[in-house]
C-alpha atoms as a PDB file:
ATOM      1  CA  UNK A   1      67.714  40.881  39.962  1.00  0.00           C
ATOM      2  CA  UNK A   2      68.971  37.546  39.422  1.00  0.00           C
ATOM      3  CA  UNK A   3      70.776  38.674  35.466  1.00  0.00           C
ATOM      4  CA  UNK A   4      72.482  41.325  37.822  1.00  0.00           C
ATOM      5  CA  UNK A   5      73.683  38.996  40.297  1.00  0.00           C
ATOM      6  CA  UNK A   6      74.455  36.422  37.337  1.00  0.00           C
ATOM      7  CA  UNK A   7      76.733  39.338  35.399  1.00  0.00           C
ATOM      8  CA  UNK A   8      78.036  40.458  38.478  1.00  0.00           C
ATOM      9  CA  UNK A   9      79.595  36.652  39.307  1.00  0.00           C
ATOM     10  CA  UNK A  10      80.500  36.533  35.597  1.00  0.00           C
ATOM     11  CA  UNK A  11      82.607  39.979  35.873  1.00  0.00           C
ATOM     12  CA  UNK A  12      84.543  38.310  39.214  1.00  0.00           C
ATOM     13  CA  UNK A  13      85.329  35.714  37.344  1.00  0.00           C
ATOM     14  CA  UNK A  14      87.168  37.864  34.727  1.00  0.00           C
ATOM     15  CA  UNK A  15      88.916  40.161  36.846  1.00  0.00           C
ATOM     16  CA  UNK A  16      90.297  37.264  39.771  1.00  0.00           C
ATOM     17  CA  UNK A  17      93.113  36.283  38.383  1.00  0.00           C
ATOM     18  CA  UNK A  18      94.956  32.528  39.639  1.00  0.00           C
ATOM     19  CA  UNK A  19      98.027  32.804  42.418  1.00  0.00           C
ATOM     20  CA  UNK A  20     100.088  30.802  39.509  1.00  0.00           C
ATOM     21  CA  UNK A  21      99.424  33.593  36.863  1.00  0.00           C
ATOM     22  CA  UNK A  22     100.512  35.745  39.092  1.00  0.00           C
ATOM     23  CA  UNK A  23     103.407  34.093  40.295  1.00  0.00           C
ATOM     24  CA  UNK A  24     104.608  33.662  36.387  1.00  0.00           C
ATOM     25  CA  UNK A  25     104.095  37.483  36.438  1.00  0.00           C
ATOM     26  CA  UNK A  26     106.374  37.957  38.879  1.00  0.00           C
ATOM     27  CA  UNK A  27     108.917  35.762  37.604  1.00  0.00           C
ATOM     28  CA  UNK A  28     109.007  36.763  34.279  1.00  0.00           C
ATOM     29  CA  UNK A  29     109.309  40.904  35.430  1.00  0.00           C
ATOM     30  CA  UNK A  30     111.931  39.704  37.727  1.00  0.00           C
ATOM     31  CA  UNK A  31     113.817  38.174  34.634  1.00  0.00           C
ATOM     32  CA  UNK A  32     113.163  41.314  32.266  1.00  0.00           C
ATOM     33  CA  UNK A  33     114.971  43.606  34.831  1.00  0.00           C
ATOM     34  CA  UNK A  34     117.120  41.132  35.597  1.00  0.00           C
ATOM     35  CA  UNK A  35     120.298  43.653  36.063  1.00  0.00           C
ATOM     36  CA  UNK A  36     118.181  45.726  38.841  1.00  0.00           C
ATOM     37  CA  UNK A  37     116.733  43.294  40.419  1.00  0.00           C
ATOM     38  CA  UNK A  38     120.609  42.093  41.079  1.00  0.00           C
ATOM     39  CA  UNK A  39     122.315  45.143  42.440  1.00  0.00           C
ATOM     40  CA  UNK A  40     118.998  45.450  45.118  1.00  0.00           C
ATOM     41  CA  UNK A  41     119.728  41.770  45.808  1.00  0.00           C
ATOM     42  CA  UNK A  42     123.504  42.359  46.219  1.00  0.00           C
ATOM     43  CA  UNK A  43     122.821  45.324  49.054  1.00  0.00           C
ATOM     44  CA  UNK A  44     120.493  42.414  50.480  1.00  0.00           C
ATOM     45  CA  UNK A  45     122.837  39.639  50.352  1.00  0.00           C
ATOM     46  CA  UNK A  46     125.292  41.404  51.671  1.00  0.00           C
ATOM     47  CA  UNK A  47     123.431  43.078  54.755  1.00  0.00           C
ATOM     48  CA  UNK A  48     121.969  39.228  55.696  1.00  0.00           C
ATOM     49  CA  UNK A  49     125.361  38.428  55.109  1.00  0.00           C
ATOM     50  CA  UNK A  50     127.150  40.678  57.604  1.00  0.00           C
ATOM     51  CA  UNK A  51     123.921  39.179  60.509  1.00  0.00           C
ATOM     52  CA  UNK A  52     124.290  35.931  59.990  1.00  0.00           C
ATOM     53  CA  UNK A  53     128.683  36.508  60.203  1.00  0.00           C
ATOM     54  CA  UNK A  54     127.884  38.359  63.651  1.00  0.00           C
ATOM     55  CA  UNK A  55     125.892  35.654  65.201  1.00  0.00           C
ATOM     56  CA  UNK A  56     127.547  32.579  63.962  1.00  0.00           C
ATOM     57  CA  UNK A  57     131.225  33.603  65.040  1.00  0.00           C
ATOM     58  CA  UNK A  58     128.959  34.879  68.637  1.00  0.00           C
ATOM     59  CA  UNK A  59     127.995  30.930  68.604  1.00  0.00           C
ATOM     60  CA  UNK A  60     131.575  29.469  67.578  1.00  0.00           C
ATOM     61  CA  UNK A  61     133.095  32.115  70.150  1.00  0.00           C
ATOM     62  CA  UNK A  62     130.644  30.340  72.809  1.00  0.00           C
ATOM     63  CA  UNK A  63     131.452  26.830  71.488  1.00  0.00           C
ATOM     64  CA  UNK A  64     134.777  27.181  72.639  1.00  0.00           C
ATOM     65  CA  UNK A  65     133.786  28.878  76.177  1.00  0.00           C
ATOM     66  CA  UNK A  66     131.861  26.646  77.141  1.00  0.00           C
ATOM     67  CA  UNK A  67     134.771  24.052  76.889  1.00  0.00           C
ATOM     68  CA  UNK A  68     135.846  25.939  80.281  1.00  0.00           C
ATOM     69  CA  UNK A  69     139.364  25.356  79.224  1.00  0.00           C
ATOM     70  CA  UNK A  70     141.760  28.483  80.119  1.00  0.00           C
ATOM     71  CA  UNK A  71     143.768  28.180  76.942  1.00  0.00           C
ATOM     72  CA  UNK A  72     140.566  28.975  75.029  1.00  0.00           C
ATOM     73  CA  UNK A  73     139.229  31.719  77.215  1.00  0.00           C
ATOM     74  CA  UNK A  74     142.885  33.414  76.536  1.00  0.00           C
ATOM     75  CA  UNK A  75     142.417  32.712  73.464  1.00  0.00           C
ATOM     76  CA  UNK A  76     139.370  34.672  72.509  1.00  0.00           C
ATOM     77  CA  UNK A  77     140.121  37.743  75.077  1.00  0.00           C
ATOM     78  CA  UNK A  78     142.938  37.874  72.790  1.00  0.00           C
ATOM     79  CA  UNK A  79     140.933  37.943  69.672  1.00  0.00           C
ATOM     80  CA  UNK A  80     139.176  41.202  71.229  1.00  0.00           C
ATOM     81  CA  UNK A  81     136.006  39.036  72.983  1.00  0.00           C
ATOM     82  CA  UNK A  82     135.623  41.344  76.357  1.00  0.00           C
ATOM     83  CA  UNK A  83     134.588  38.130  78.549  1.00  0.00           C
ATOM     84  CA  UNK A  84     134.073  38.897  82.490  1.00  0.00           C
ATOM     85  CA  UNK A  85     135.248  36.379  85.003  1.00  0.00           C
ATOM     86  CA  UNK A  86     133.010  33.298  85.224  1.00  0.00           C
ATOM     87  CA  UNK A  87     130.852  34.074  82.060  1.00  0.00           C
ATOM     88  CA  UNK A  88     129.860  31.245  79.782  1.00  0.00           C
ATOM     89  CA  UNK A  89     128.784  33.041  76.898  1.00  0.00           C
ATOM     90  CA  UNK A  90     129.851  35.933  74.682  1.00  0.00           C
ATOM     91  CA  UNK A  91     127.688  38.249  73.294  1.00  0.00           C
ATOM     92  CA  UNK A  92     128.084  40.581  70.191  1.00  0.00           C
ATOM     93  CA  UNK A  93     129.542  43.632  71.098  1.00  0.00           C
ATOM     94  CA  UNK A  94     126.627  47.034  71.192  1.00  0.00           C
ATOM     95  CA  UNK A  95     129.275  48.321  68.306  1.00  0.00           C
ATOM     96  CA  UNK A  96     129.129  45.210  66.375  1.00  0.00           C
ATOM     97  CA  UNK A  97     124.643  45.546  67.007  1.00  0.00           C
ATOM     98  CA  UNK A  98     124.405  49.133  65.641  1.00  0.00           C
ATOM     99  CA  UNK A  99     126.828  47.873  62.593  1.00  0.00           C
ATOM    100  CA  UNK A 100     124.452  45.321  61.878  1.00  0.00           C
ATOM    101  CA  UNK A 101     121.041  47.326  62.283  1.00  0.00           C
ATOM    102  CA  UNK A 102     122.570  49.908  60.156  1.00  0.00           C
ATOM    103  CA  UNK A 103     123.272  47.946  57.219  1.00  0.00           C
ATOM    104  CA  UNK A 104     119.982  46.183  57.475  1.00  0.00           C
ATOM    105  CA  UNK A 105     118.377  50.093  57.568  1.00  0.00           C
ATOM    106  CA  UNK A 106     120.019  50.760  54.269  1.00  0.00           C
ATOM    107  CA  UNK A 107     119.167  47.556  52.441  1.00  0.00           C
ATOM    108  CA  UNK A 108     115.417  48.382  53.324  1.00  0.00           C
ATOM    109  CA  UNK A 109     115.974  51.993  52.080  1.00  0.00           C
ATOM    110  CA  UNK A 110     117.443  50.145  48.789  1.00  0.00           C
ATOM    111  CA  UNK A 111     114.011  48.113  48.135  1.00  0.00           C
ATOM    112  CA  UNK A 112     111.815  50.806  49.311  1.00  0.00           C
ATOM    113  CA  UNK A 113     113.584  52.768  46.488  1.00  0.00           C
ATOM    114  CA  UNK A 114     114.282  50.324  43.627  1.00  0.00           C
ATOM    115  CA  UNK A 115     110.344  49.346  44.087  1.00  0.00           C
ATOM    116  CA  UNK A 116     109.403  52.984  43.769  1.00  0.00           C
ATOM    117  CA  UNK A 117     111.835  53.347  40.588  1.00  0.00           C
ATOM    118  CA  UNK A 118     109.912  49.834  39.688  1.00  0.00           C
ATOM    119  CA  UNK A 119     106.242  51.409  39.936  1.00  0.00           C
ATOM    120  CA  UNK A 120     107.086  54.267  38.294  1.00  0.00           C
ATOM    121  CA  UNK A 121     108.797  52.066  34.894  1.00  0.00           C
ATOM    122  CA  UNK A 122     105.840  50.198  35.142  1.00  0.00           C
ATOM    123  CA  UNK A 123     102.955  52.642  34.511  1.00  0.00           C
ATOM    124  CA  UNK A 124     101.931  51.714  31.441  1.00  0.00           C
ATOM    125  CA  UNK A 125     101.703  48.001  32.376  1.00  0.00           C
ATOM    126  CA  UNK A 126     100.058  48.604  35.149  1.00  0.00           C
ATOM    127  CA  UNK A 127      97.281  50.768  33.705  1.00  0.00           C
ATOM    128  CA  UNK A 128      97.302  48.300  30.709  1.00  0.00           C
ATOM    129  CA  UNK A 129      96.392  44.872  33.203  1.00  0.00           C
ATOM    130  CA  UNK A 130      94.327  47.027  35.144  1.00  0.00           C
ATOM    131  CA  UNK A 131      92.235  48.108  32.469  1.00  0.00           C
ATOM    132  CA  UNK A 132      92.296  44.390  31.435  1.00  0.00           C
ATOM    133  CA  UNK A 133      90.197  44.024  34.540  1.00  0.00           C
ATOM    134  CA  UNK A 134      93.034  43.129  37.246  1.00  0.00           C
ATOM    135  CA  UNK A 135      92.358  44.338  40.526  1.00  0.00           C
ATOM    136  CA  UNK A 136      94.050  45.999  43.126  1.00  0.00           C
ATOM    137  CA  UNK A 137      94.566  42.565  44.943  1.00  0.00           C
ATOM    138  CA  UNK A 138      96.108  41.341  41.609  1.00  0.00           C
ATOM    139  CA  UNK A 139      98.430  44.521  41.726  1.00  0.00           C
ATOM    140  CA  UNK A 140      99.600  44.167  44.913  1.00  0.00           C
ATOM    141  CA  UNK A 141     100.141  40.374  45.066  1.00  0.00           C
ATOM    142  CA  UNK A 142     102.129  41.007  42.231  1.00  0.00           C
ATOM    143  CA  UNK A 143     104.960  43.482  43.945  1.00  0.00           C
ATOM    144  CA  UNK A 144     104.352  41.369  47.072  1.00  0.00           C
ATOM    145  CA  UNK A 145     105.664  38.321  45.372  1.00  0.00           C
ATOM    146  CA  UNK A 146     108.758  39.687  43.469  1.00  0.00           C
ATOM    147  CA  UNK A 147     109.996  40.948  46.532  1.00  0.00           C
ATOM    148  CA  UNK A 148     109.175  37.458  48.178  1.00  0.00           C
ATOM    149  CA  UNK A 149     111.121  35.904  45.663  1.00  0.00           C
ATOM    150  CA  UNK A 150     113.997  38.054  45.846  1.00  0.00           C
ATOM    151  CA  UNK A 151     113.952  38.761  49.232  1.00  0.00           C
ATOM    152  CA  UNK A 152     114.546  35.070  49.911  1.00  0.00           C
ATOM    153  CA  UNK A 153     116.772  34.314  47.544  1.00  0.00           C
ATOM    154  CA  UNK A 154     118.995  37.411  48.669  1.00  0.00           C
ATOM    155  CA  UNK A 155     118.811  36.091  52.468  1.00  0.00           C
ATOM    156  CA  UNK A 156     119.608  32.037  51.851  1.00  0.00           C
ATOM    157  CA  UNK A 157     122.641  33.564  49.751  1.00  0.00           C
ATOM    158  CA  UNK A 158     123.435  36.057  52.802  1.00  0.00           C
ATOM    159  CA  UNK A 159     123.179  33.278  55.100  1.00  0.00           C
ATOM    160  CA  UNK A 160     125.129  31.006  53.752  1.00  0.00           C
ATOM    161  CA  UNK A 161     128.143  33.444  52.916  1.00  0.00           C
ATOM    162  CA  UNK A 162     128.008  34.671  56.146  1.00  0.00           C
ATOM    163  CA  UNK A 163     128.141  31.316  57.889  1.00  0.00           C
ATOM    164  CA  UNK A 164     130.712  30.216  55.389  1.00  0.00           C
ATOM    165  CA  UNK A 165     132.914  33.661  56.050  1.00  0.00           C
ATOM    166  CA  UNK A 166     132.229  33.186  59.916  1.00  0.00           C
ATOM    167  CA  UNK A 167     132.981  29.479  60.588  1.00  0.00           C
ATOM    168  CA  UNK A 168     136.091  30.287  58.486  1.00  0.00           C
ATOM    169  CA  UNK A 169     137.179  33.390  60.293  1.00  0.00           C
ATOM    170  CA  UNK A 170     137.393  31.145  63.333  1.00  0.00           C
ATOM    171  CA  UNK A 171     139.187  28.130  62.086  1.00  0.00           C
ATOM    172  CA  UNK A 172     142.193  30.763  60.771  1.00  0.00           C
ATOM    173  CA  UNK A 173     142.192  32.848  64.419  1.00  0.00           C
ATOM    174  CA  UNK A 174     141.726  29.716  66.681  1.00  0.00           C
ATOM    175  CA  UNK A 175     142.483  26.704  64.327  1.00  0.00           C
ATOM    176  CA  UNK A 176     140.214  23.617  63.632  1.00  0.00           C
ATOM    177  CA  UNK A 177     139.255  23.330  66.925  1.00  0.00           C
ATOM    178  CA  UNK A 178     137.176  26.218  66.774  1.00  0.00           C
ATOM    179  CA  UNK A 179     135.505  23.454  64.403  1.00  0.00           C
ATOM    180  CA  UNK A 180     135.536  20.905  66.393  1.00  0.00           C
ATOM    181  CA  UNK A 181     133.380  22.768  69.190  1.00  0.00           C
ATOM    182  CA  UNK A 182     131.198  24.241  67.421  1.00  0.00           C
ATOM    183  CA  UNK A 183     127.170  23.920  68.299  1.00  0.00           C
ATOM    184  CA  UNK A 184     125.575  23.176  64.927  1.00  0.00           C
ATOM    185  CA  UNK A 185     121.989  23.575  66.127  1.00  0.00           C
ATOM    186  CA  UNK A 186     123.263  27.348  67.607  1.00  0.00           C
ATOM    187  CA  UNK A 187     124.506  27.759  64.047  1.00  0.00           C
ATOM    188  CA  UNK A 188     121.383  26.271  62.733  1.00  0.00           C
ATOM    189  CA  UNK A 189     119.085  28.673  64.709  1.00  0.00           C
ATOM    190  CA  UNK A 190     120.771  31.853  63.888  1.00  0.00           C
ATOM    191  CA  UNK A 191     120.629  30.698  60.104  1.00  0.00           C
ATOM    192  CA  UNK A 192     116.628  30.735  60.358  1.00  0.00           C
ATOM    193  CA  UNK A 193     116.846  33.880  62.240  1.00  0.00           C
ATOM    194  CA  UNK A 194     119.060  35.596  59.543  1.00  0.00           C
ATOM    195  CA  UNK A 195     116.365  33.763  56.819  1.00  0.00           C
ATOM    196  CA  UNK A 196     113.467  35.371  59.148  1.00  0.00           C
ATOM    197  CA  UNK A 197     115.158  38.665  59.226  1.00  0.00           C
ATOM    198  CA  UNK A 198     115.781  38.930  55.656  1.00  0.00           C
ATOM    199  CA  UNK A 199     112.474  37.877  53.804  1.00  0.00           C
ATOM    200  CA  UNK A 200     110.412  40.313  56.572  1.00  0.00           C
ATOM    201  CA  UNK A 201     112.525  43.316  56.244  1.00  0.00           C
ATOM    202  CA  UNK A 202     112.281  42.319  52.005  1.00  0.00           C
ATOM    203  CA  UNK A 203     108.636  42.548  52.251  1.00  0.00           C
ATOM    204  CA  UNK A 204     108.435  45.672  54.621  1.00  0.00           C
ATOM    205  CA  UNK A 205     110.779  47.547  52.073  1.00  0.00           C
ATOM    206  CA  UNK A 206     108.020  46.286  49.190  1.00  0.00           C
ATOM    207  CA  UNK A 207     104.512  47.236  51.562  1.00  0.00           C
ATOM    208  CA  UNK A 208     104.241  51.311  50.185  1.00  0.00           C
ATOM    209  CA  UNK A 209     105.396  50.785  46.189  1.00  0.00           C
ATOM    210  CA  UNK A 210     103.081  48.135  46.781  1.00  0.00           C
ATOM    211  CA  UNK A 211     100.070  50.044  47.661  1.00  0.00           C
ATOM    212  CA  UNK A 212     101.376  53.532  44.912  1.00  0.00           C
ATOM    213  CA  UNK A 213     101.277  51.153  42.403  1.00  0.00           C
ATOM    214  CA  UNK A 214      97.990  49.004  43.482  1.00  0.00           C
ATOM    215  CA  UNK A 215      96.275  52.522  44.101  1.00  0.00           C
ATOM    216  CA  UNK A 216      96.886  53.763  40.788  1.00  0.00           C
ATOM    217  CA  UNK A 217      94.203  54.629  38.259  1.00  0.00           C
ATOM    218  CA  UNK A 218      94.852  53.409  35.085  1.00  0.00           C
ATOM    219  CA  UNK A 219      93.693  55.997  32.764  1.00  0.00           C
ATOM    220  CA  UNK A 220      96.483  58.402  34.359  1.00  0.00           C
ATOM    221  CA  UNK A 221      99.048  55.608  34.411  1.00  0.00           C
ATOM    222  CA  UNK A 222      98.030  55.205  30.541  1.00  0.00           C
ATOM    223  CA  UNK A 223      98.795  58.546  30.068  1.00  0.00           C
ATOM    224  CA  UNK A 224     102.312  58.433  31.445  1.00  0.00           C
ATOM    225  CA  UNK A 225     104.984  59.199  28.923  1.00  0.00           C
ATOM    226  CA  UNK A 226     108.218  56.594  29.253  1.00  0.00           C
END
């Protein structure tokens, strides 16, 4: 009883692999598909991008509001900001919402797919650390944290292009005072919420290649012709 229990700690031990080795897993795949792993970042960057422009010309358009000077108000009802009488804020337009939920939709769509393309490139090394003794855990953990990695790197590079393009935008149509009033911690907070929006939506678009390739047996993965 007690040699069972001892081999059956010693065969955990094998297959429970560290968080670093799997991190340098991760990094390393990430570097060998480098090309791929760029145009599914590009859709990203470019959906986080296209939030965080939204919200951040929403929060310089209410910088200058809130000024309650006239010339200002005119101002952005001329730029197209449909502002009722009395109202201190503007809000993104239900046009401007669907845009932006849209493009989000298809960059998830992109992961989910490039991860599935991923798995199914993979097969062999998958069967090959699985019949190494790696476990599903390992598997998952694995696809979990090259999506991490690239989901956040695709959303702090969305977010700052998109603040960049939006604080911009509003210097050329109102000049630098659009600058001047502009409520950095506003700016700040949609930033985060761009960064928030981003890495979960990343890791949503990872969760089912995730589990295919975690569920997979190895002797049929070893079998796969590439």
């Amino acid at each position: 009883m007690i040699k069972s229990a001892n081999k059956r700690t010693e065969i955990s031990r094998q297959v429970v692999l560290p968080f670093m080795k799997s991190l340098e897993i991760s990094l390393k795949s990430i570097r060998v598909r480098f090309f791929r792993s760029m145009i599914t970042t590009v859709s990203f960057i470019l959906g986080v991008s296209f939030l965080t422009f939204v919200r951040v010309g929403t929060d310089t358009a209410n910088g200058l509001l809130q000024t309650q000077d006239p010339t200002y108000r005119q101002a952005l009802m001329q730029a197209g900001y449909d502002l009722e009488p009395g109202a201190t804020s503007t809000g993104s337009s239900a046009k401007e919402r669907w845009i932006v939920i849209l493009s989000l939709l298809v960059c998830v769509v992109g992961i989910v797919n490039a991860q599935l393309m991923a798995v199914t490139e993979r097969f062999r090394e998958i069967g090959t650390i699985k019949c190494l003794g790696a476990l599903d855990s390992f598997v998952l953990r694995l696809f979990v944290l090259e999506a991490g990695m690239q989901g956040l790197a695709g959303a702090g590079i969305g977010a700052l292009l998109g603040t960049v393009a939006a604080l911009l935008n509003s210097i050329i149509r109102f000049g630098l005072v659009a600058w001047k009033h502009v409520y950095w911690l506003a700016v700040a907070k949609s930033i985060v919420f761009a960064l928030t929006v981003g890495c979960v939506l990343s890791l949503l678009g990872v969760i089912y290649p995730a589990i295919v390739a975690a569920r997979m047996h190895p002797v049929e993965a070893m079998r796969v012709e590439q």
